[in-house]
PDB file of N, CA and C in Angstrom:
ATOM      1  N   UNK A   1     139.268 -54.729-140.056  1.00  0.00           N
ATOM      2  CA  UNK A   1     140.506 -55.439-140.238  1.00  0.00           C
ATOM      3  C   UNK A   1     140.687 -55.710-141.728  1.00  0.00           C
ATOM      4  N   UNK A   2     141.906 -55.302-142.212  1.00  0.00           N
ATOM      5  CA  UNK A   2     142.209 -55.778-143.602  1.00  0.00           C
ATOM      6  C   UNK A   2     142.681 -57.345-143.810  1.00  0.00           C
ATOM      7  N   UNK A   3     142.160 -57.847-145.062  1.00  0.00           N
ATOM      8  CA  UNK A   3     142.520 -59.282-145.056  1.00  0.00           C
ATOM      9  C   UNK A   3     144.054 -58.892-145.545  1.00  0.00           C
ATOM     10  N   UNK A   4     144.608 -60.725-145.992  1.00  0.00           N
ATOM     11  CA  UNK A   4     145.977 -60.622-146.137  1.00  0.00           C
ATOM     12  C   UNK A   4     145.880 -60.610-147.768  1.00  0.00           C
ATOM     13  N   UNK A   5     144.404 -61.197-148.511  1.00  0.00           N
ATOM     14  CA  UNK A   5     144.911 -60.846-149.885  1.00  0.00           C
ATOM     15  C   UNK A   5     144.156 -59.950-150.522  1.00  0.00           C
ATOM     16  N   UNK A   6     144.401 -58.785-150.740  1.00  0.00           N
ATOM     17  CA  UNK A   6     143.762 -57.791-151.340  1.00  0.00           C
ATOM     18  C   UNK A   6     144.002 -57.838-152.570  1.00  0.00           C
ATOM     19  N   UNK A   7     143.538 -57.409-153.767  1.00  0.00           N
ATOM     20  CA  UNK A   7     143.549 -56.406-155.245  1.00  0.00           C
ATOM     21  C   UNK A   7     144.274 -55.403-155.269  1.00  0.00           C
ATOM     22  N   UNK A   8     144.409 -54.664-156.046  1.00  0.00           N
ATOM     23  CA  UNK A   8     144.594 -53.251-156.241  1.00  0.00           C
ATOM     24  C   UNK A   8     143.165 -52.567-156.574  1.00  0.00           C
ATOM     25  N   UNK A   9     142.201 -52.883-156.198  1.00  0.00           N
ATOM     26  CA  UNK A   9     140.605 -52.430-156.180  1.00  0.00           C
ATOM     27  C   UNK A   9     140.590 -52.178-154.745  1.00  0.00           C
ATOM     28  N   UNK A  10     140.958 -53.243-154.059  1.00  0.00           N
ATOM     29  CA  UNK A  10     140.807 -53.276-152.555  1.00  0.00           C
ATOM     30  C   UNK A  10     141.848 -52.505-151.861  1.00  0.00           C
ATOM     31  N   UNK A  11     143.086 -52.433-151.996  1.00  0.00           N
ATOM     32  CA  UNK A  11     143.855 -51.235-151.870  1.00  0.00           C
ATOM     33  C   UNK A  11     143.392 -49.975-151.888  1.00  0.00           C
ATOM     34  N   UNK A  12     142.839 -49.912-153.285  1.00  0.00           N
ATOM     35  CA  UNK A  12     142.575 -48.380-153.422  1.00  0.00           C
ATOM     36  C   UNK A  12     141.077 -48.310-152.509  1.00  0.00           C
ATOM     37  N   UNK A  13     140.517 -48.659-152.451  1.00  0.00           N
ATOM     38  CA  UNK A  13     139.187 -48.218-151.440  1.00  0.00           C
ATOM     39  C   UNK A  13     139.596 -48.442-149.935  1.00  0.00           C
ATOM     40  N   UNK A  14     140.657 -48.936-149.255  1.00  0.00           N
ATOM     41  CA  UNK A  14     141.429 -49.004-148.311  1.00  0.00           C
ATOM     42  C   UNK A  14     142.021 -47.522-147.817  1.00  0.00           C
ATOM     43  N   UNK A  15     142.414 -47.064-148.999  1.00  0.00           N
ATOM     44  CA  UNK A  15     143.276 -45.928-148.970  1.00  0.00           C
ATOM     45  C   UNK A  15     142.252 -44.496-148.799  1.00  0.00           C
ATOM     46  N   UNK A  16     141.188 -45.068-149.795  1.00  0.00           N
ATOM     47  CA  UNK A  16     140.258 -44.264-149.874  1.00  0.00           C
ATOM     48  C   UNK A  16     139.667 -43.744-148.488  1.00  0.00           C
ATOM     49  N   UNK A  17     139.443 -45.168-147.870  1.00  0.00           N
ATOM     50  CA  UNK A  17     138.639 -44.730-146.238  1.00  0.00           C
ATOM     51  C   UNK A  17     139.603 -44.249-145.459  1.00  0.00           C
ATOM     52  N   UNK A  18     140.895 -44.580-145.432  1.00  0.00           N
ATOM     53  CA  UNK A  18     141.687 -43.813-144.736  1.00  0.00           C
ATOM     54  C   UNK A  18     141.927 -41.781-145.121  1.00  0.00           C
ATOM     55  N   UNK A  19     141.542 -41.524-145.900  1.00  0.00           N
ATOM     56  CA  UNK A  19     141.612 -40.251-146.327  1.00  0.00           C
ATOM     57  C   UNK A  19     140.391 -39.955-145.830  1.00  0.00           C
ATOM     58  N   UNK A  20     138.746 -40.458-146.206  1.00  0.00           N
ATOM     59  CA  UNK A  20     137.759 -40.277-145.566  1.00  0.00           C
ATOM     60  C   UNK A  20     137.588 -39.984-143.802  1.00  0.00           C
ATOM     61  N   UNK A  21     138.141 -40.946-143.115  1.00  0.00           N
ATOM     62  CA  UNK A  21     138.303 -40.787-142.124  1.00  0.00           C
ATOM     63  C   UNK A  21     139.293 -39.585-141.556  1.00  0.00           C
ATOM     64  N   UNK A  22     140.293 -39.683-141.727  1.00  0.00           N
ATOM     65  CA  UNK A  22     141.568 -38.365-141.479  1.00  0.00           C
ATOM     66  C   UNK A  22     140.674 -37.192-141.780  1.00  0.00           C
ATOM     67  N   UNK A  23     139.983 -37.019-142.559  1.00  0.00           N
ATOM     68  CA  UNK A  23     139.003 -35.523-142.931  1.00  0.00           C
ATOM     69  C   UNK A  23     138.342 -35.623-142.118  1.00  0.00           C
ATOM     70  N   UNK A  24     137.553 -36.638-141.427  1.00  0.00           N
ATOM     71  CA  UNK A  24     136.839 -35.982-140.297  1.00  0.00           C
ATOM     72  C   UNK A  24     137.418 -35.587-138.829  1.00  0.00           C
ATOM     73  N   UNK A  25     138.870 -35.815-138.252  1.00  0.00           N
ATOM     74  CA  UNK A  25     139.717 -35.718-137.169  1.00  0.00           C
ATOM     75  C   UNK A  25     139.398 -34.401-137.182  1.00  0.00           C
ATOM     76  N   UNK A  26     138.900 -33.786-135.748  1.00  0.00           N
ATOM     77  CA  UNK A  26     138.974 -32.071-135.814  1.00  0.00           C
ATOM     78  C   UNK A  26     140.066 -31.690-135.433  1.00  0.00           C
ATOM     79  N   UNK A  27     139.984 -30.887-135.712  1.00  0.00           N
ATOM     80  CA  UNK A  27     141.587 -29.890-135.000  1.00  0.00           C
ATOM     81  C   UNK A  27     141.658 -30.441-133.422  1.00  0.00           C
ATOM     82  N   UNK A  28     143.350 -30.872-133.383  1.00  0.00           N
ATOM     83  CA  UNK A  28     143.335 -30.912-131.911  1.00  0.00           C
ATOM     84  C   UNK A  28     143.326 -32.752-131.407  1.00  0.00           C
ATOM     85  N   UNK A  29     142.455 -33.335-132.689  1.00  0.00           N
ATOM     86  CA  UNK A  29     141.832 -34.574-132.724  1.00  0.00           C
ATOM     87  C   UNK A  29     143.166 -35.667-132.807  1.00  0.00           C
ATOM     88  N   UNK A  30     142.868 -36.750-132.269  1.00  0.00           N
ATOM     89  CA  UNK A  30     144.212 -37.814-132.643  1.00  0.00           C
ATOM     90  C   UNK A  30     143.747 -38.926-132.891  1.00  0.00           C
ATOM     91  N   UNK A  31     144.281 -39.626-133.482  1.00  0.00           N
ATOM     92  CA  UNK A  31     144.358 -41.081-134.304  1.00  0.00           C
ATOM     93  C   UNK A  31     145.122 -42.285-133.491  1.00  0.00           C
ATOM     94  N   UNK A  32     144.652 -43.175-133.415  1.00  0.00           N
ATOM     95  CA  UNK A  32     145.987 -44.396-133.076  1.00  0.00           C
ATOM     96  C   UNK A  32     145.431 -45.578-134.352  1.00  0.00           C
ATOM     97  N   UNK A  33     146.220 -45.858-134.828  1.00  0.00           N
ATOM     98  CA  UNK A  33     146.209 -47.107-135.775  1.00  0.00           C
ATOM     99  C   UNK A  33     146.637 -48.251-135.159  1.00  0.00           C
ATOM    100  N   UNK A  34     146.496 -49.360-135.070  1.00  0.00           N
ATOM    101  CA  UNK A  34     146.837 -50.306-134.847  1.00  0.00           C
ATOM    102  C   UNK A  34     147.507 -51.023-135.495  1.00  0.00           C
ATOM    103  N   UNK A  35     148.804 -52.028-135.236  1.00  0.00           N
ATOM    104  CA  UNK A  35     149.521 -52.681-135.961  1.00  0.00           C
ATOM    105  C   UNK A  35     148.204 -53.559-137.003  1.00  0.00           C
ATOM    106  N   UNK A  36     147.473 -54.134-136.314  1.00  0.00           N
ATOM    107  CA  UNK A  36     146.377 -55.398-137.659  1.00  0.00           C
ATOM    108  C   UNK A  36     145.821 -54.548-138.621  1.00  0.00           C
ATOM    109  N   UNK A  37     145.753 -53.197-138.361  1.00  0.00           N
ATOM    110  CA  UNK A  37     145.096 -51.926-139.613  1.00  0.00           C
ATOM    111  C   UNK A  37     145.773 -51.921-141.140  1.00  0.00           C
ATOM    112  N   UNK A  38     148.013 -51.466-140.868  1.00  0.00           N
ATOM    113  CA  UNK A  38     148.753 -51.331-141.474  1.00  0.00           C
ATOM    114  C   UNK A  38     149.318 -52.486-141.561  1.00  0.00           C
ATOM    115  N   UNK A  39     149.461 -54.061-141.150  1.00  0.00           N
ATOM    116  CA  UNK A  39     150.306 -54.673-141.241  1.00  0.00           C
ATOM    117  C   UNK A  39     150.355 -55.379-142.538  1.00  0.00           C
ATOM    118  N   UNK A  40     149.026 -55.259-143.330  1.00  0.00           N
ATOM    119  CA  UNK A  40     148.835 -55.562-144.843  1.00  0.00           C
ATOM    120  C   UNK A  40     148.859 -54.375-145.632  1.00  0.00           C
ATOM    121  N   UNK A  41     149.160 -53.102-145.396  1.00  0.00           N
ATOM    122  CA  UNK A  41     149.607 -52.485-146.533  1.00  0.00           C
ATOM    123  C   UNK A  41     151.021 -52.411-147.099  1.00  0.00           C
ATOM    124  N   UNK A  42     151.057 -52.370-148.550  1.00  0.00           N
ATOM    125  CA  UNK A  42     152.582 -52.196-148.802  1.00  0.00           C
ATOM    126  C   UNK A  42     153.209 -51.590-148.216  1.00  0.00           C
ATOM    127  N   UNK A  43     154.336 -52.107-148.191  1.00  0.00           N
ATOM    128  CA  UNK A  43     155.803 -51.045-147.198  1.00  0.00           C
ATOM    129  C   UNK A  43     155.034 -50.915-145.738  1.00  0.00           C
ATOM    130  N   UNK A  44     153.681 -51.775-145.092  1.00  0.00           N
ATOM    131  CA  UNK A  44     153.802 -51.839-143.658  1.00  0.00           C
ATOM    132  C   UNK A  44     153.764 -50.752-143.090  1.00  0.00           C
ATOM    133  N   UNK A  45     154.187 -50.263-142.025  1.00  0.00           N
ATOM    134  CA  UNK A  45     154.266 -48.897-141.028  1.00  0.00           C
ATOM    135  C   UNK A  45     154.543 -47.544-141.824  1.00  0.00           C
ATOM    136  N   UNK A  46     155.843 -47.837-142.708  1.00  0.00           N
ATOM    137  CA  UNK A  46     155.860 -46.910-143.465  1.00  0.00           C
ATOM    138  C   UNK A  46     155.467 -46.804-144.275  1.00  0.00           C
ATOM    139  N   UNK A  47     154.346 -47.252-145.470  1.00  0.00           N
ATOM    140  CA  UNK A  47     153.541 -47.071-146.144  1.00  0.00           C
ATOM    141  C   UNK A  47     152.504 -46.213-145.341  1.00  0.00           C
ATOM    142  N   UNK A  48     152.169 -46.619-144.503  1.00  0.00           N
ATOM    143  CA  UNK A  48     151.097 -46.112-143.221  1.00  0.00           C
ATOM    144  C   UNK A  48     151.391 -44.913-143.027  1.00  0.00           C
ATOM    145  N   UNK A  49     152.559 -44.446-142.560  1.00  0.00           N
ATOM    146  CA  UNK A  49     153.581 -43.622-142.121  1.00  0.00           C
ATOM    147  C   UNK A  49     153.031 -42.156-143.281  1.00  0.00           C
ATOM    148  N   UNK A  50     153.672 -43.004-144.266  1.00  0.00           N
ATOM    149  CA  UNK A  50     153.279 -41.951-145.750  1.00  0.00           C
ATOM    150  C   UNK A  50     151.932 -41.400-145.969  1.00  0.00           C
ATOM    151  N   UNK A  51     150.851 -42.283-145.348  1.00  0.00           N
ATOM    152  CA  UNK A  51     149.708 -41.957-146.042  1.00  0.00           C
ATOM    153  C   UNK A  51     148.944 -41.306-145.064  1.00  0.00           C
ATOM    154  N   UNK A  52     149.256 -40.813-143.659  1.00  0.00           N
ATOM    155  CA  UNK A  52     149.107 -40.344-142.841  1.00  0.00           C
ATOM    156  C   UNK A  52     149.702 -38.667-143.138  1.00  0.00           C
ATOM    157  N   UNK A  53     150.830 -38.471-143.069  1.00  0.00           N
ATOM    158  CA  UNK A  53     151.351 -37.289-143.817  1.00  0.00           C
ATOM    159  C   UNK A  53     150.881 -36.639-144.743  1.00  0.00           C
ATOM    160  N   UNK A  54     150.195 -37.796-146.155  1.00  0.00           N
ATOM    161  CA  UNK A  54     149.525 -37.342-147.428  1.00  0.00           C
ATOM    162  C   UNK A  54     148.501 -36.683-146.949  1.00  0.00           C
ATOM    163  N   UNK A  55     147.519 -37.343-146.000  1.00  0.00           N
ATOM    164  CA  UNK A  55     146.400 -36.687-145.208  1.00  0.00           C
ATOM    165  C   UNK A  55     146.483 -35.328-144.311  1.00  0.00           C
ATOM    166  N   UNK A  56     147.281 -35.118-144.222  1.00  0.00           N
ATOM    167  CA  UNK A  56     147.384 -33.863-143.311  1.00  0.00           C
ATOM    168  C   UNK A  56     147.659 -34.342-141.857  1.00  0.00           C
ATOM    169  N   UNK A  57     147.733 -34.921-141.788  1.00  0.00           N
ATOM    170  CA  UNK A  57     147.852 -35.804-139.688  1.00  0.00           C
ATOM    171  C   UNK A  57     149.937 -36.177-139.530  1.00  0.00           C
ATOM    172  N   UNK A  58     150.056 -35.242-138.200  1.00  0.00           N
ATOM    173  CA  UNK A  58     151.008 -35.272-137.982  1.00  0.00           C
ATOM    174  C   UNK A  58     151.309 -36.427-136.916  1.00  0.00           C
ATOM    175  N   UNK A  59     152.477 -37.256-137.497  1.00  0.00           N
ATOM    176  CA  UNK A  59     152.946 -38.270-136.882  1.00  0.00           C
ATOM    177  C   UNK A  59     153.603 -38.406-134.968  1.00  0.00           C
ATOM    178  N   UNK A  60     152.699 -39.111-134.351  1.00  0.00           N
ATOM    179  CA  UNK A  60     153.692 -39.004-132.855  1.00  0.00           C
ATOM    180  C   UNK A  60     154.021 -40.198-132.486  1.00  0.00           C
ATOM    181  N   UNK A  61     154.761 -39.407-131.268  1.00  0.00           N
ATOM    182  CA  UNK A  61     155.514 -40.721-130.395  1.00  0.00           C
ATOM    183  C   UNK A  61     154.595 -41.767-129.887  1.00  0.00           C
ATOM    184  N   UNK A  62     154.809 -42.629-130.013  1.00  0.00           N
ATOM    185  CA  UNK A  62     153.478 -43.595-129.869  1.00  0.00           C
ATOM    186  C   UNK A  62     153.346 -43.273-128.149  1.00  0.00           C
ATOM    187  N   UNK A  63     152.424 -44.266-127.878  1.00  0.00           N
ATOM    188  CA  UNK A  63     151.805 -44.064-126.253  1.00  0.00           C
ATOM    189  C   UNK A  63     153.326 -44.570-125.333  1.00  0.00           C
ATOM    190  N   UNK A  64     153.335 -45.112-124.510  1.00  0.00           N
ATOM    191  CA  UNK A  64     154.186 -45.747-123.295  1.00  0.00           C
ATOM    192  C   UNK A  64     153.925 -46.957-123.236  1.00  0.00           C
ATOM    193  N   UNK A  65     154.604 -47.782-123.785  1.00  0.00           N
ATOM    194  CA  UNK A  65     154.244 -49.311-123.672  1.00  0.00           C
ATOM    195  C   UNK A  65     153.694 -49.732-124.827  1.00  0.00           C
ATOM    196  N   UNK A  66     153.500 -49.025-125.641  1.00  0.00           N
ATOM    197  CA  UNK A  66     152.393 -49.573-127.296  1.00  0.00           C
ATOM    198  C   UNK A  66     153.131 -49.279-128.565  1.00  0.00           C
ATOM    199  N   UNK A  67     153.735 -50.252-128.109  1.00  0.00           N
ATOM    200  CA  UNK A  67     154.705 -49.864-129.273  1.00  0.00           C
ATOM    201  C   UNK A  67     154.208 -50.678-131.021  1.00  0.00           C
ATOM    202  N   UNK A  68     153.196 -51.306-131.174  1.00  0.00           N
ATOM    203  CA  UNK A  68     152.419 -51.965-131.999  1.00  0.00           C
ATOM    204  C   UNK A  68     151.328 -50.405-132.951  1.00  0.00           C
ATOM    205  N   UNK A  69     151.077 -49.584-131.846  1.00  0.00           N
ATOM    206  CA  UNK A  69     150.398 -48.521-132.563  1.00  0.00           C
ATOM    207  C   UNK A  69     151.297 -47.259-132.697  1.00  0.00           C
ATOM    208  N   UNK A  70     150.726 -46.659-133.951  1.00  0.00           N
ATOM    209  CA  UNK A  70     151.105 -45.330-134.684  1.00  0.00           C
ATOM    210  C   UNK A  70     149.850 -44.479-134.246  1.00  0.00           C
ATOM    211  N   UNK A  71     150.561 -43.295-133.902  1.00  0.00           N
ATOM    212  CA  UNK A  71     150.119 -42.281-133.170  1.00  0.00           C
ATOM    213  C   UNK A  71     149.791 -41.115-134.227  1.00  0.00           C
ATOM    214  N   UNK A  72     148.919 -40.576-134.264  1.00  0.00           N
ATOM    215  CA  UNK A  72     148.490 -39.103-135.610  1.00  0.00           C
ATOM    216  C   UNK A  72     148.168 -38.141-134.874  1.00  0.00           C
ATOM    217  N   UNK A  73     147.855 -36.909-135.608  1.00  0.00           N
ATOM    218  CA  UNK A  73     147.269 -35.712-134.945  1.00  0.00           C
ATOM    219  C   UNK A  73     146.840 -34.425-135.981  1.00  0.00           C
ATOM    220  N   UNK A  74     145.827 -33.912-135.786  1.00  0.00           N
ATOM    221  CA  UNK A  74     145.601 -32.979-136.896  1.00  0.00           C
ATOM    222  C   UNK A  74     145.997 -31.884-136.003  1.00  0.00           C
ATOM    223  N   UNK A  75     146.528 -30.686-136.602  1.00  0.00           N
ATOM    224  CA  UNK A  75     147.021 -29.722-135.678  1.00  0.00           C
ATOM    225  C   UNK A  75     146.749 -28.306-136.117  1.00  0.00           C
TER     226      UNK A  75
END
């Protein structure tokens, strides 16, 4: 869980593990983020949104009823 007051030290190693992680998704592999993951990064969902894309993981329709999580996919 990310706290609510980060750095820009803590940002960037935030960002960092999120790229770390996305590299290991295998082909085929999917992601769900949780709203408490993204709700402290700048710009929120769509900051999230962005940095998911930067990674290579394609964005989906979230589940049925979960509308709090963002859905990924390496393809």
């Amino acid at each position: 869980m990310l706290s609510c007051r980060h750095g820009e030290t803590d940002l960037e190693s935030i960002i960092q593990q999120i790229y770390v992680f996305a590299s290991k998704i295998r082909k085929g592999g999917r992601i769900l983020i949780p709203e408490s993951t993204y709700c402290n990064l700048p710009y929120g969902i769509e900051g999230m949104e962005l940095l998911m894309q930067i990674a290579g993981l394609r964005i989906e329709l979230p589940l049925r009823g979960e509308t709090d999580l963002l859905a990924g996919s390496i393809s």
